[in-house]
C-alpha atoms as a PDB file:
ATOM      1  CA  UNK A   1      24.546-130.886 139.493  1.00  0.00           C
ATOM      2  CA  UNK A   2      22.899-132.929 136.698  1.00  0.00           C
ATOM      3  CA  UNK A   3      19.743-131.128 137.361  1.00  0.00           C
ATOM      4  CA  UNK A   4      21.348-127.623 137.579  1.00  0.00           C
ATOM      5  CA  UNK A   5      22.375-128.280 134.443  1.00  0.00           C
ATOM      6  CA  UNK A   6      19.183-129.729 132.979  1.00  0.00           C
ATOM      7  CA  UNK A   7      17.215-126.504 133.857  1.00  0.00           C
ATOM      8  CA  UNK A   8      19.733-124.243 132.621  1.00  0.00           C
ATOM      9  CA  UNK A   9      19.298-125.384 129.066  1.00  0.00           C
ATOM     10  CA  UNK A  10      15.329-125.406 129.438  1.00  0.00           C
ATOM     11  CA  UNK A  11      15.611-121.823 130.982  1.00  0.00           C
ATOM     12  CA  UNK A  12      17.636-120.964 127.380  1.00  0.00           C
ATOM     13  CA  UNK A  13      15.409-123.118 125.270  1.00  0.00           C
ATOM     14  CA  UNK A  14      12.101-120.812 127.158  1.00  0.00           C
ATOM     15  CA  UNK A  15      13.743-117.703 126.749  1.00  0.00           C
ATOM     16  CA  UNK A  16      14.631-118.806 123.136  1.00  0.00           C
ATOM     17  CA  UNK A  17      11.045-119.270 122.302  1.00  0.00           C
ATOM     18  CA  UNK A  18       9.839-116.079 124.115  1.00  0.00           C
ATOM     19  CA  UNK A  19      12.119-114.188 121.857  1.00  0.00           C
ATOM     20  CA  UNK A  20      10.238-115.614 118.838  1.00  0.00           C
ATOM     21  CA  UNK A  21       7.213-115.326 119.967  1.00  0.00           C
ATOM     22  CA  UNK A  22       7.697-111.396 120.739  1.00  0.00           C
ATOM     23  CA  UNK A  23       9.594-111.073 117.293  1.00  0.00           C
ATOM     24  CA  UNK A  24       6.357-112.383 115.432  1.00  0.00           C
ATOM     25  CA  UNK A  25       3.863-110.722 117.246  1.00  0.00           C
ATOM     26  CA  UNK A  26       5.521-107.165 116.968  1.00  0.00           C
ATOM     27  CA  UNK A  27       5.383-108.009 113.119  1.00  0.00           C
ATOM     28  CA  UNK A  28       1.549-109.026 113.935  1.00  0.00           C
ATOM     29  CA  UNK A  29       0.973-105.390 115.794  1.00  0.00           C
ATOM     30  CA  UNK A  30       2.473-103.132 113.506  1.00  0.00           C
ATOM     31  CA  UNK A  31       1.005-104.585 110.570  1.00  0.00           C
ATOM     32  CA  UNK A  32      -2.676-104.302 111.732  1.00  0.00           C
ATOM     33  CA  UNK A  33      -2.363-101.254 113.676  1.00  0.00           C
ATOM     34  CA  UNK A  34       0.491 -98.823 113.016  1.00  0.00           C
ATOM     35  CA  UNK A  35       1.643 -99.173 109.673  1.00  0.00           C
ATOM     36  CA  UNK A  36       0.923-100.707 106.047  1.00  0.00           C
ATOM     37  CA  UNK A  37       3.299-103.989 105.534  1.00  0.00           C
ATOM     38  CA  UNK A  38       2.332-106.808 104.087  1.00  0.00           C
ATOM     39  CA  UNK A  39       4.668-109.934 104.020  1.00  0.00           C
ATOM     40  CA  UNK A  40       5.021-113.309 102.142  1.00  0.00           C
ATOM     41  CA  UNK A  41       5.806-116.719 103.494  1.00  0.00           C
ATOM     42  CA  UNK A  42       8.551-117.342 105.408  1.00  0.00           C
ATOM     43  CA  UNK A  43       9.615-113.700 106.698  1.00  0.00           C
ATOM     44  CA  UNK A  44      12.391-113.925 109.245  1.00  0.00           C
ATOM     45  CA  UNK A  45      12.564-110.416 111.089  1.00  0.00           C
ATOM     46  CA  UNK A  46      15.329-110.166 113.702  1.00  0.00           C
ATOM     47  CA  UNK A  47      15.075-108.143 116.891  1.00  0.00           C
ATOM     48  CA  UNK A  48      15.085-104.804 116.892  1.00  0.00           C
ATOM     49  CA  UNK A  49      13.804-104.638 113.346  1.00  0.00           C
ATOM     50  CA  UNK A  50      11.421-101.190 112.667  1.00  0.00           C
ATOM     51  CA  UNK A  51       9.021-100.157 110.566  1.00  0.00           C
ATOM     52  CA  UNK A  52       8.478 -96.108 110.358  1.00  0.00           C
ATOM     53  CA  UNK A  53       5.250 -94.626 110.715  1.00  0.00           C
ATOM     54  CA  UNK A  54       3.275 -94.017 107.358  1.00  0.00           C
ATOM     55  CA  UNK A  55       5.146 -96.450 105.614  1.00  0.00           C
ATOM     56  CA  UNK A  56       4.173 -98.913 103.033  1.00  0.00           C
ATOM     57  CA  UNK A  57       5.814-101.999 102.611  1.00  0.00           C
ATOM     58  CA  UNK A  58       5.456-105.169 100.642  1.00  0.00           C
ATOM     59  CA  UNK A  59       7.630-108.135 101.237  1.00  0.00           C
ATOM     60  CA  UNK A  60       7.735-111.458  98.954  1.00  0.00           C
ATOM     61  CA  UNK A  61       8.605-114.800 100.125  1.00  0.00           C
ATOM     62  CA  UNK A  62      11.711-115.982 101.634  1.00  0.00           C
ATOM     63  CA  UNK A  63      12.781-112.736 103.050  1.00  0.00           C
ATOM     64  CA  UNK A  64      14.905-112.129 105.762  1.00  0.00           C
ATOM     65  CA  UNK A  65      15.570-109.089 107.899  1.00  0.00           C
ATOM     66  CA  UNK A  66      18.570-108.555 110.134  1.00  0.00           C
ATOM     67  CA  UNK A  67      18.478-107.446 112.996  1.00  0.00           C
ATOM     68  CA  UNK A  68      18.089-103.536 114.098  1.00  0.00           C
ATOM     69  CA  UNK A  69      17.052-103.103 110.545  1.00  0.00           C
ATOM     70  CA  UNK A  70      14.913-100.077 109.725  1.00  0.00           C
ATOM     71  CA  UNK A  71      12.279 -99.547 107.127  1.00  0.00           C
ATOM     72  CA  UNK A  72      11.040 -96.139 105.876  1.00  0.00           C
ATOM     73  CA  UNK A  73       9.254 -94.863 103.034  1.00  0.00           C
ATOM     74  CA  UNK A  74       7.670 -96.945 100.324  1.00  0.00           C
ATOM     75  CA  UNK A  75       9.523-100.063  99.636  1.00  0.00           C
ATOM     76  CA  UNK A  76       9.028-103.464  97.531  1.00  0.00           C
ATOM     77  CA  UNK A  77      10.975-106.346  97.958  1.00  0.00           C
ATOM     78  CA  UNK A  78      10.841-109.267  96.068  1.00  0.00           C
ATOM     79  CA  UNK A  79      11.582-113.010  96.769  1.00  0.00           C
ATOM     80  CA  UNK A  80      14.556-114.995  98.027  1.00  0.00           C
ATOM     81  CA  UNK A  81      16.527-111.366  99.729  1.00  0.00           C
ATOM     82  CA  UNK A  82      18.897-110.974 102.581  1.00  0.00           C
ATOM     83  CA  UNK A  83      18.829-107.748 104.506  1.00  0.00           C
ATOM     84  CA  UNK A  84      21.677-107.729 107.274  1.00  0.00           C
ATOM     85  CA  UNK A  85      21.718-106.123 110.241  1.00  0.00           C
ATOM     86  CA  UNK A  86      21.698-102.272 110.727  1.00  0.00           C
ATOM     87  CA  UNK A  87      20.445-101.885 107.248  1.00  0.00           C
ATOM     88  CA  UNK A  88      18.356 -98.496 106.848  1.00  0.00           C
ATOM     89  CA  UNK A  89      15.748 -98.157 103.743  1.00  0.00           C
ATOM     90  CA  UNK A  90      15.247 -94.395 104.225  1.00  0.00           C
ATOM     91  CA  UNK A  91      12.006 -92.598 102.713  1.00  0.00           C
ATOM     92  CA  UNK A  92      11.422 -89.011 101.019  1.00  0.00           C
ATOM     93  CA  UNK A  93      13.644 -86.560 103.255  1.00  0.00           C
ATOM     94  CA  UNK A  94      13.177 -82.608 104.496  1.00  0.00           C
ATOM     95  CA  UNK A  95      13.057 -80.359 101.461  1.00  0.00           C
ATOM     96  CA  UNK A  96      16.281 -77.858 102.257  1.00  0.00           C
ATOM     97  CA  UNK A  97      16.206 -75.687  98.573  1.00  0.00           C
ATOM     98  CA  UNK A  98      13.934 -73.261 100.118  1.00  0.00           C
ATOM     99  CA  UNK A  99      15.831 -69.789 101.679  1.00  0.00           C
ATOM    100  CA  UNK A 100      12.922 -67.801 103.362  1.00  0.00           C
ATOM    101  CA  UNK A 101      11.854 -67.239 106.909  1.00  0.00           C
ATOM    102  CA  UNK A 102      10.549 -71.286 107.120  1.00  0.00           C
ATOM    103  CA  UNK A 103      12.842 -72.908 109.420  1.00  0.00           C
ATOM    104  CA  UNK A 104      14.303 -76.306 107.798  1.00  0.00           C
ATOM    105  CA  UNK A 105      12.281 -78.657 110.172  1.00  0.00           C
ATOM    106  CA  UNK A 106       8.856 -76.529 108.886  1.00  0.00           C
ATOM    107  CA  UNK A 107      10.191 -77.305 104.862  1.00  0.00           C
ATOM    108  CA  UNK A 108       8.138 -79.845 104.479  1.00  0.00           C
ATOM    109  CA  UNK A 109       8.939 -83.468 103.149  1.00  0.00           C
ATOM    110  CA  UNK A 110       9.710 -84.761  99.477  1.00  0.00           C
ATOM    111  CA  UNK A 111       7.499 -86.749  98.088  1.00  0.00           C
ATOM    112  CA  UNK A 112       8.289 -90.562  98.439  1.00  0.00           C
ATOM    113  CA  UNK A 113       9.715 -92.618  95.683  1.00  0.00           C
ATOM    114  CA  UNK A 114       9.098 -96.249  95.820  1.00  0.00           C
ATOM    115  CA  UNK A 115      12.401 -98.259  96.943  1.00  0.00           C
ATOM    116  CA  UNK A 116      12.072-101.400  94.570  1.00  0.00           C
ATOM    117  CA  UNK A 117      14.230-104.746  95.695  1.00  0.00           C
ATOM    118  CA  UNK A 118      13.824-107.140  93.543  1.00  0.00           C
ATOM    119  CA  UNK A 119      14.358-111.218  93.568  1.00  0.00           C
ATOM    120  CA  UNK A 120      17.418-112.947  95.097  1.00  0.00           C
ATOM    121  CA  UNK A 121      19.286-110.132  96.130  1.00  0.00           C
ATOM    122  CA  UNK A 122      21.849-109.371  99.301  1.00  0.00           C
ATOM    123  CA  UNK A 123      22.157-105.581 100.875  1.00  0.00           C
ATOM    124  CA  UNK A 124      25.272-106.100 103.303  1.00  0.00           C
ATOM    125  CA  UNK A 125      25.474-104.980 106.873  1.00  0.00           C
ATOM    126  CA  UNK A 126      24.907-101.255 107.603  1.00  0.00           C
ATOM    127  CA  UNK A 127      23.628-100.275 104.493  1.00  0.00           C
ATOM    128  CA  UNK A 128      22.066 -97.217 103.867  1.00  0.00           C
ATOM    129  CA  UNK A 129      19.466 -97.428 100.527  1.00  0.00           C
ATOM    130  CA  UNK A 130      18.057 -93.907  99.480  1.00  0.00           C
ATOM    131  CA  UNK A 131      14.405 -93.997  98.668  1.00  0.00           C
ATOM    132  CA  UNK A 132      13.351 -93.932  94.957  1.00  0.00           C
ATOM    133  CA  UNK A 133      15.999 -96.329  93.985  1.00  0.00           C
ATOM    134  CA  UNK A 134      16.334-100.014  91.685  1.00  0.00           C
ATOM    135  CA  UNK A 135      18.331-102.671  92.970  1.00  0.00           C
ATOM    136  CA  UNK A 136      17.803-105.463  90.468  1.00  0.00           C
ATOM    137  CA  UNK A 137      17.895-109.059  90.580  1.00  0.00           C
ATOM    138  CA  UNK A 138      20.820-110.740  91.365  1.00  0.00           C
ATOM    139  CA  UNK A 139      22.696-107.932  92.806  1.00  0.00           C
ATOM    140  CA  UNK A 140      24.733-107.764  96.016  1.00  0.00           C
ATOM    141  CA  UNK A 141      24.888-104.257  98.226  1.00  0.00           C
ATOM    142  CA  UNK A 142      28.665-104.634 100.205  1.00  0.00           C
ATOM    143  CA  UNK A 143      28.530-103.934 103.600  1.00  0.00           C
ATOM    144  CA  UNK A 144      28.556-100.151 104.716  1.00  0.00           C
ATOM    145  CA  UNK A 145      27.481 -98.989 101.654  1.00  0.00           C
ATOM    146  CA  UNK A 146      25.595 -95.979 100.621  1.00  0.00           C
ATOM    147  CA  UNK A 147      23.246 -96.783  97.475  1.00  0.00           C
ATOM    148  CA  UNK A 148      22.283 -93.452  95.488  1.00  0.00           C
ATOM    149  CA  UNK A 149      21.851 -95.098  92.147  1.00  0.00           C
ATOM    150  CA  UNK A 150      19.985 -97.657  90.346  1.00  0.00           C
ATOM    151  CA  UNK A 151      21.805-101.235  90.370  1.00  0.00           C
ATOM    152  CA  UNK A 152      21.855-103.393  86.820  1.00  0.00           C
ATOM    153  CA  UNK A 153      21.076-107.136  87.275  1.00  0.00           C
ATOM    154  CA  UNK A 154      23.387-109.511  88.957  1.00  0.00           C
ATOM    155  CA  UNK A 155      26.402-106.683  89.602  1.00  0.00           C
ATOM    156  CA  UNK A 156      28.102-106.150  92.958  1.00  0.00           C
ATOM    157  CA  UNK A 157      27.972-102.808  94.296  1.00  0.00           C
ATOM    158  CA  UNK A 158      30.206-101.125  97.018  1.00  0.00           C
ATOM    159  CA  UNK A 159      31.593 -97.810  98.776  1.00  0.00           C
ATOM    160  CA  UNK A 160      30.190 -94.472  99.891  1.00  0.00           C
ATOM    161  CA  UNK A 161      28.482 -93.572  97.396  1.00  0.00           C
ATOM    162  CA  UNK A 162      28.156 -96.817  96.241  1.00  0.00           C
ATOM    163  CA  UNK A 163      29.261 -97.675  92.801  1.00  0.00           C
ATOM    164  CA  UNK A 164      29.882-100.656  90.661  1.00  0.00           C
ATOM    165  CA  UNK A 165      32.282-102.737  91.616  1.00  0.00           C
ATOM    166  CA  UNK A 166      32.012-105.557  88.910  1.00  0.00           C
ATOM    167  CA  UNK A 167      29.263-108.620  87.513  1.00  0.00           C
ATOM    168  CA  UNK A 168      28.654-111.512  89.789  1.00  0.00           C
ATOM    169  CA  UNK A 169      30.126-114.484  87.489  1.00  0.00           C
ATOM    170  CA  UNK A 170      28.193-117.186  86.418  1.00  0.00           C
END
């Protein structure tokens, strides 16, 4: 039974490492051949974590994605962040002001804003961040949130739309 047991755990600790492995090199793939990212040292990307087509994105150090997260648009992050899981970024969407005989998928798309994260910051889970926005150092995103607006420094933001809740305290 002792041996049972014994190849259980290496079977978890193998699968464990094959998860890794696939995690980096998906990072690896889409970076040279599908899309523009560039990341610092020590970027943790969970599983599930996507990258739309067209997209550039720049990543400091120390940054951590959750998993199922998705990135769209153009979008800079700084140092020391925390993206949870099922976090969106979401880039330049359909124009819909136009009434003619153009169907809404044929509209065309907005031109993308760049998405600008800066240093130790912490977007909760499920997040949705429109593209063009400023979330500033220091700040904190609460979970399920919708962010339309620029964020000030080190303020806690929350709700659909999001909106200032209060300032982290020091």
């Amino acid at each position: 039974m002792a041996i049972f047991a014994k190849n259980v755990v290496m079977i978890e600790h193998i699968k464990l490492l094959k998860r890794m492995v696939v995690n980096r090199s998906r990072y690896y793939w889409k970076r040279v051949i599908l899309i523009d990212i560039i990341a610092g040292k020590h970027f943790y990307p969970k599983d599930g974590f996507h990258v739309s087509r067209g997209s550039k994105v720049r990543l400091g150090d120390n940054v951590y994605i959750g998993r199922c997260a998705h990135l769209s648009g153009n979008l800079k992050m700084g140092n020391d962040i925390l993206v949870a899981s099922y976090v969106s970024f979401v880039g330049g969407d359909h124009r819909i002001d136009y009434l003619g005989d153009t169907l809404i998928k044929d509209s065309g798309r907005a031109d993308n804003s760049t998405t600008v994260i800066e240093d130790n910051v912490w977007i909760g889970h499920g997040c949705i961040v429109m593209s063009g926005v400023t979330v500033r150092t220091g700040s904190v995103l609460g979970a399920g949130s919708v962010l339309t607006k620029d964020m000030g420094r080190d303020e806690i933001w929350a709700g659909v739309p999001a909106r200032f809740i209060r300032k982290r305290r020091v």
